[in-house]
Protein backbone atom coordinates (compact mmCIF):
# COMPACT_ATOMS: atom_id res chain seq x y z
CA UNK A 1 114.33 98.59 128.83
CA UNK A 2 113.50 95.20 127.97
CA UNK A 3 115.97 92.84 127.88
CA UNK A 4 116.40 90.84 124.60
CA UNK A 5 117.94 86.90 124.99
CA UNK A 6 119.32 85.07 122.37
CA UNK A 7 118.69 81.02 121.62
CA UNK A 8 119.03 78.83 118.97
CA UNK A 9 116.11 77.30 117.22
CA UNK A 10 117.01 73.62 117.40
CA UNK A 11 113.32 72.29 115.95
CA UNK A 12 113.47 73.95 112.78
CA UNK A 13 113.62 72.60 109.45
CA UNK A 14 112.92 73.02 105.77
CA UNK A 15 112.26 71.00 102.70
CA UNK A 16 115.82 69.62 102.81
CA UNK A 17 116.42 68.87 106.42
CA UNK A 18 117.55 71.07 109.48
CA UNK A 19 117.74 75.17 108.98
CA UNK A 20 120.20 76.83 111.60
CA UNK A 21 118.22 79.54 113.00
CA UNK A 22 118.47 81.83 116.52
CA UNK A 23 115.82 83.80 118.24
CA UNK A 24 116.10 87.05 119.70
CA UNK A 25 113.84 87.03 122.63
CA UNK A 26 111.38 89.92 122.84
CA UNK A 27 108.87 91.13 125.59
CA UNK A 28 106.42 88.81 126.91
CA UNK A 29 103.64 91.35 124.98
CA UNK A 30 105.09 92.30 122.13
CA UNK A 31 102.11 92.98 119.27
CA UNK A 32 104.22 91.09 116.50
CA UNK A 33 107.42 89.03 115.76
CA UNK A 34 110.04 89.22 113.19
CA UNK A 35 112.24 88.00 110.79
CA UNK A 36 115.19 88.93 109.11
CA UNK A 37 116.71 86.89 105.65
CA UNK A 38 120.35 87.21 104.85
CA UNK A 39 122.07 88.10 101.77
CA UNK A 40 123.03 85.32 98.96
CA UNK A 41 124.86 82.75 99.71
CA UNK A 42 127.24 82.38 97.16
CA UNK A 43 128.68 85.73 97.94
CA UNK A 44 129.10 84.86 101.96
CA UNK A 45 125.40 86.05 102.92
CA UNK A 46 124.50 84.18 106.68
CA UNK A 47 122.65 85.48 109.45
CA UNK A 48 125.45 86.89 110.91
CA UNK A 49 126.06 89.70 108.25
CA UNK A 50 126.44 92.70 109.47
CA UNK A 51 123.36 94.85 107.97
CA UNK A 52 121.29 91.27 108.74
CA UNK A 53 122.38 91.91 112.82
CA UNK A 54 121.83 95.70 112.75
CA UNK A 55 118.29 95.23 111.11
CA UNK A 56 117.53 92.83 114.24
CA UNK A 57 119.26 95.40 116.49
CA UNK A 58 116.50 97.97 115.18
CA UNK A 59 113.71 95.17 115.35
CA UNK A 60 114.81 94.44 118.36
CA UNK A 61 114.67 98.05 119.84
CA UNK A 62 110.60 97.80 119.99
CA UNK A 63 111.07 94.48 122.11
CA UNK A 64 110.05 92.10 119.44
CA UNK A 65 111.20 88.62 119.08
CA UNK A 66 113.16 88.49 116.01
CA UNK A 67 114.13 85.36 113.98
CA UNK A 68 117.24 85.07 111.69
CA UNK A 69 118.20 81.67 109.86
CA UNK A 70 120.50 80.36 107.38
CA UNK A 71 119.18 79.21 103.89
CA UNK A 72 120.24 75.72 102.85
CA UNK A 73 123.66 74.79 102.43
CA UNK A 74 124.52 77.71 104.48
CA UNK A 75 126.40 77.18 107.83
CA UNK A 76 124.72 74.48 109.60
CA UNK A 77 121.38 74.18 107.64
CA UNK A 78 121.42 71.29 105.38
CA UNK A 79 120.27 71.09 101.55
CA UNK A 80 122.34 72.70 98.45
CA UNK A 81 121.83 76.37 97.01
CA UNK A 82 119.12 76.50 94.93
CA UNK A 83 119.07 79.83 93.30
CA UNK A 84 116.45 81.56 95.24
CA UNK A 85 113.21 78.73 94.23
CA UNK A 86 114.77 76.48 97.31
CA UNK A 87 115.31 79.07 99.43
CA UNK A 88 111.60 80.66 99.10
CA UNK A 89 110.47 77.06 100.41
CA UNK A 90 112.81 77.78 103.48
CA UNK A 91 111.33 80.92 104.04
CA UNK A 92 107.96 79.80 104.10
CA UNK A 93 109.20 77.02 106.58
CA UNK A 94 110.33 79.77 108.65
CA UNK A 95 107.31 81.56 108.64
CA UNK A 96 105.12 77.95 109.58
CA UNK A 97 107.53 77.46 112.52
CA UNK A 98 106.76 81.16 114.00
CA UNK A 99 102.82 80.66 113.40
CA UNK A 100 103.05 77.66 115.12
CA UNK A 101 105.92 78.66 118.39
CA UNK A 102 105.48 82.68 118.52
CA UNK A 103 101.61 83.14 117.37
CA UNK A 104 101.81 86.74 116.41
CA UNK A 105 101.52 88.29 113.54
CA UNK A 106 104.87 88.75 111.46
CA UNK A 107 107.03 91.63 110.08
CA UNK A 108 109.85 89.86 107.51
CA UNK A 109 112.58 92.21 106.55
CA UNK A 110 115.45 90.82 103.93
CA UNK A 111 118.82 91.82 103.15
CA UNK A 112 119.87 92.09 99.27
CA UNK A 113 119.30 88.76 97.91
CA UNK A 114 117.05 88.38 101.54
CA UNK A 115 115.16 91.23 100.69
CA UNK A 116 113.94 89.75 97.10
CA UNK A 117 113.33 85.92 98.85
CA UNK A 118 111.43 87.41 101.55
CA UNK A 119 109.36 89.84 100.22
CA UNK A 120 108.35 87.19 97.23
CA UNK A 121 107.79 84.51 100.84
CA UNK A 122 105.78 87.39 102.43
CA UNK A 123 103.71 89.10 99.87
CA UNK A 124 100.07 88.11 99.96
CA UNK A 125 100.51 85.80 102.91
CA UNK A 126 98.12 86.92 105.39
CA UNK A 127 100.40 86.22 108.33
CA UNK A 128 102.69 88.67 107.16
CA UNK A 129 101.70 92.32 108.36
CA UNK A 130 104.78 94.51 106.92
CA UNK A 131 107.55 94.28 104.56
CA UNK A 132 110.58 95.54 104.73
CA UNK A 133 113.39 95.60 101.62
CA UNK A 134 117.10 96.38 102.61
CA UNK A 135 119.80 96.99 99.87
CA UNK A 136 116.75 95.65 97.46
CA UNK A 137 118.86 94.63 94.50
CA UNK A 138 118.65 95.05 90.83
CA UNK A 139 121.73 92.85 88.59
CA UNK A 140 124.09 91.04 90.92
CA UNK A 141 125.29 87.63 91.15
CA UNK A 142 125.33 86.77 87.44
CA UNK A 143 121.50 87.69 87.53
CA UNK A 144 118.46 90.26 87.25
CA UNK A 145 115.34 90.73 89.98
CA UNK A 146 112.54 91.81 88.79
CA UNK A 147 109.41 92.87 91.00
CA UNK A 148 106.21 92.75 89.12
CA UNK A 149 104.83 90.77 92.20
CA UNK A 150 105.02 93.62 94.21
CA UNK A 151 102.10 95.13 91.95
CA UNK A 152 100.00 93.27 93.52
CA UNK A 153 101.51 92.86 96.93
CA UNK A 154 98.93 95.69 99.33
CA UNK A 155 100.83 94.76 102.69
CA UNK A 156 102.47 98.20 104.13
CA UNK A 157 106.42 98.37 102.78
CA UNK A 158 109.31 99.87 103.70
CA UNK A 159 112.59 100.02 100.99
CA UNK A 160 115.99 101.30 102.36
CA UNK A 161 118.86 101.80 99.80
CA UNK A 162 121.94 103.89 99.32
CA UNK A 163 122.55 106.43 96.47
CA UNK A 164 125.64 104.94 95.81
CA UNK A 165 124.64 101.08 96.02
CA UNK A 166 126.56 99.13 93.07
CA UNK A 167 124.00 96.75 92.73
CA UNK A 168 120.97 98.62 93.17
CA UNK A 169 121.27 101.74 91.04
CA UNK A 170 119.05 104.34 91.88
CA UNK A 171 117.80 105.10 88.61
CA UNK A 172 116.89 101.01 87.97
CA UNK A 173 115.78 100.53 91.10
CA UNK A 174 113.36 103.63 91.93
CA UNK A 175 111.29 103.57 89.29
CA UNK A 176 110.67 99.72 89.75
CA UNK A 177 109.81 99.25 93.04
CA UNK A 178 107.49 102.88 92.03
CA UNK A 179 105.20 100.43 90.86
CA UNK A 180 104.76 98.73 93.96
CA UNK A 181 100.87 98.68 95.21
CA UNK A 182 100.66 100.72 98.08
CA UNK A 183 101.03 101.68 100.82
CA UNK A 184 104.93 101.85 100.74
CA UNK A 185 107.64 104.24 101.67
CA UNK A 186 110.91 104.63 99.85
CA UNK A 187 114.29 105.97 101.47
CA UNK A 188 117.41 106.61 99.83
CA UNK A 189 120.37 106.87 102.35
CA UNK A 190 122.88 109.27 101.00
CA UNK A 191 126.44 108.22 99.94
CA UNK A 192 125.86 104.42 100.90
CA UNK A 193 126.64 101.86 98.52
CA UNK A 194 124.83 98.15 98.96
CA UNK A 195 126.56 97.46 102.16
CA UNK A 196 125.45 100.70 104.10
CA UNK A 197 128.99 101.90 104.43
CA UNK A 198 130.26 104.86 103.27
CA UNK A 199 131.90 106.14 99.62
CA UNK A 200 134.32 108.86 98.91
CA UNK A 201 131.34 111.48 98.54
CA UNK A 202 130.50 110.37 101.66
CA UNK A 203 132.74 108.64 104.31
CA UNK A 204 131.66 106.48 107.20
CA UNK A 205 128.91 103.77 107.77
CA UNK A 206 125.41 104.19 107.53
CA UNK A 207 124.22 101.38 108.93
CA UNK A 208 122.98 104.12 111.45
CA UNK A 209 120.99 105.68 109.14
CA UNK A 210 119.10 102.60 107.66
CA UNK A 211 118.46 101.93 111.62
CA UNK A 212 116.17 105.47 111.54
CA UNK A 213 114.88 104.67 108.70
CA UNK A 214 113.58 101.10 110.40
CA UNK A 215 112.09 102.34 113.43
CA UNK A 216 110.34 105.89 111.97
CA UNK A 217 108.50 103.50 109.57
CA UNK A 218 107.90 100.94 112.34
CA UNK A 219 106.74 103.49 115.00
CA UNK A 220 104.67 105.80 111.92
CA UNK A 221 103.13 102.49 110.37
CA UNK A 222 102.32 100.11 113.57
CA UNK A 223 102.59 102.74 116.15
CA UNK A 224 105.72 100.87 117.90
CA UNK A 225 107.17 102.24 120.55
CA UNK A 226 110.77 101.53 121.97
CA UNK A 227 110.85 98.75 124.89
């Protein structure tokens, strides 16, 4: 098995000055790299969150490089929240750094408020191969998402939700992201709520779960196989 390192990114920066960013090292031929947006952060969302980390740990399985990075304001990166416009800029800054440092095509994955910012950053740009939604959210933080950009957005995409997620209800959030261009794949994890832990239906994590549901789309899509 390959060995995966981790560094920080120390040349990085966006619109408003430095971005705090590591790199999980990946196999010196790995077909693609990858990178993972946190969760908003208002409501405590870094790079460190735990269903940010287990998303790289998945990523990470294949021996790819993965990238993870704070928006503005958050932990070391500089600027001030900006209520998603800012931090689209940063995620496009992101994606400039890795054209011009890890020359591979990308795979950008997003957690929650991560998921909406990364998939708007990703769709349509050609560097961008796959898509991947985690805990892709509906009303939260005082606000709506809406998705009528993925209409038009053709770039394989995976979504990963719970049954149970309080801020991605099933029956708002399926039919939405139904109208999604294809090709796309839809998973519902059973008894999670937005965090991938467990409810009183169904106790225990399942983090686990959303794992599986990474790497059979990763392996079915880009024919990935574990380093």
């Amino acid at each position: 098995m390959t060995q995966s390192h981790i560094r920080s990114i120390d040349d990085l920066r966006g619109p408003e000055g430095r971005l705090e960013a590591v790199l999980n090292t990946g196999r010196e031929d790995a077909p693609y790299a990858t990178l993972v947006c946190h969760p908003h952060p208002l409501g405590g969302g870094t790079m460190h969150n735990k269903v940010v980390y287990h998303a790289m740990k998945a990523l990470s399985s294949f021996g790819l490089p993965v990238v993870r990075f704070n928006f503005r304001s958050v932990g070391l990166s500089e600027g001030e929240f900006d209520d998603g416009l800012g931090e689209l800029d940063d995620t496009r800054a992101v994606l400039e750094w890795m054209e011009s440092n890890l020359r591979l095509p990308i795979l950008l994955a997003g957690f929650s408020f991560g998921s909406f910012v990364g998939m708007r950053a990703g769709c349509g740009d050609e560097r961008v191969k796959g898509l991947i939604g985690l805990g892709v959210p509906y009303r939260a933080e005082g606000r709506s998402y809406t998705y009528e950009f993925l209409t038009h957005c053709t770039q394989p995409k995976l979504f990963v939700s719970g049954t149970e997620d309080q801020f991605g209800p099933r029956d708002a959030v399926e039919p939405m992201l139904a109208r999604a261009a294809d090709p796309k794949r839809m998973v519902w994890i059973e008894g999670a709520e937005h965090f991938f832990q467990g409810t009183a239906s169904s106790p225990g994590p399942k983090l686990d779960q959303m794992q599986a549901a990474i790497r059979s789309w990763m392996q079915e899509t880009f024919g990935l196989t574990s380093a």
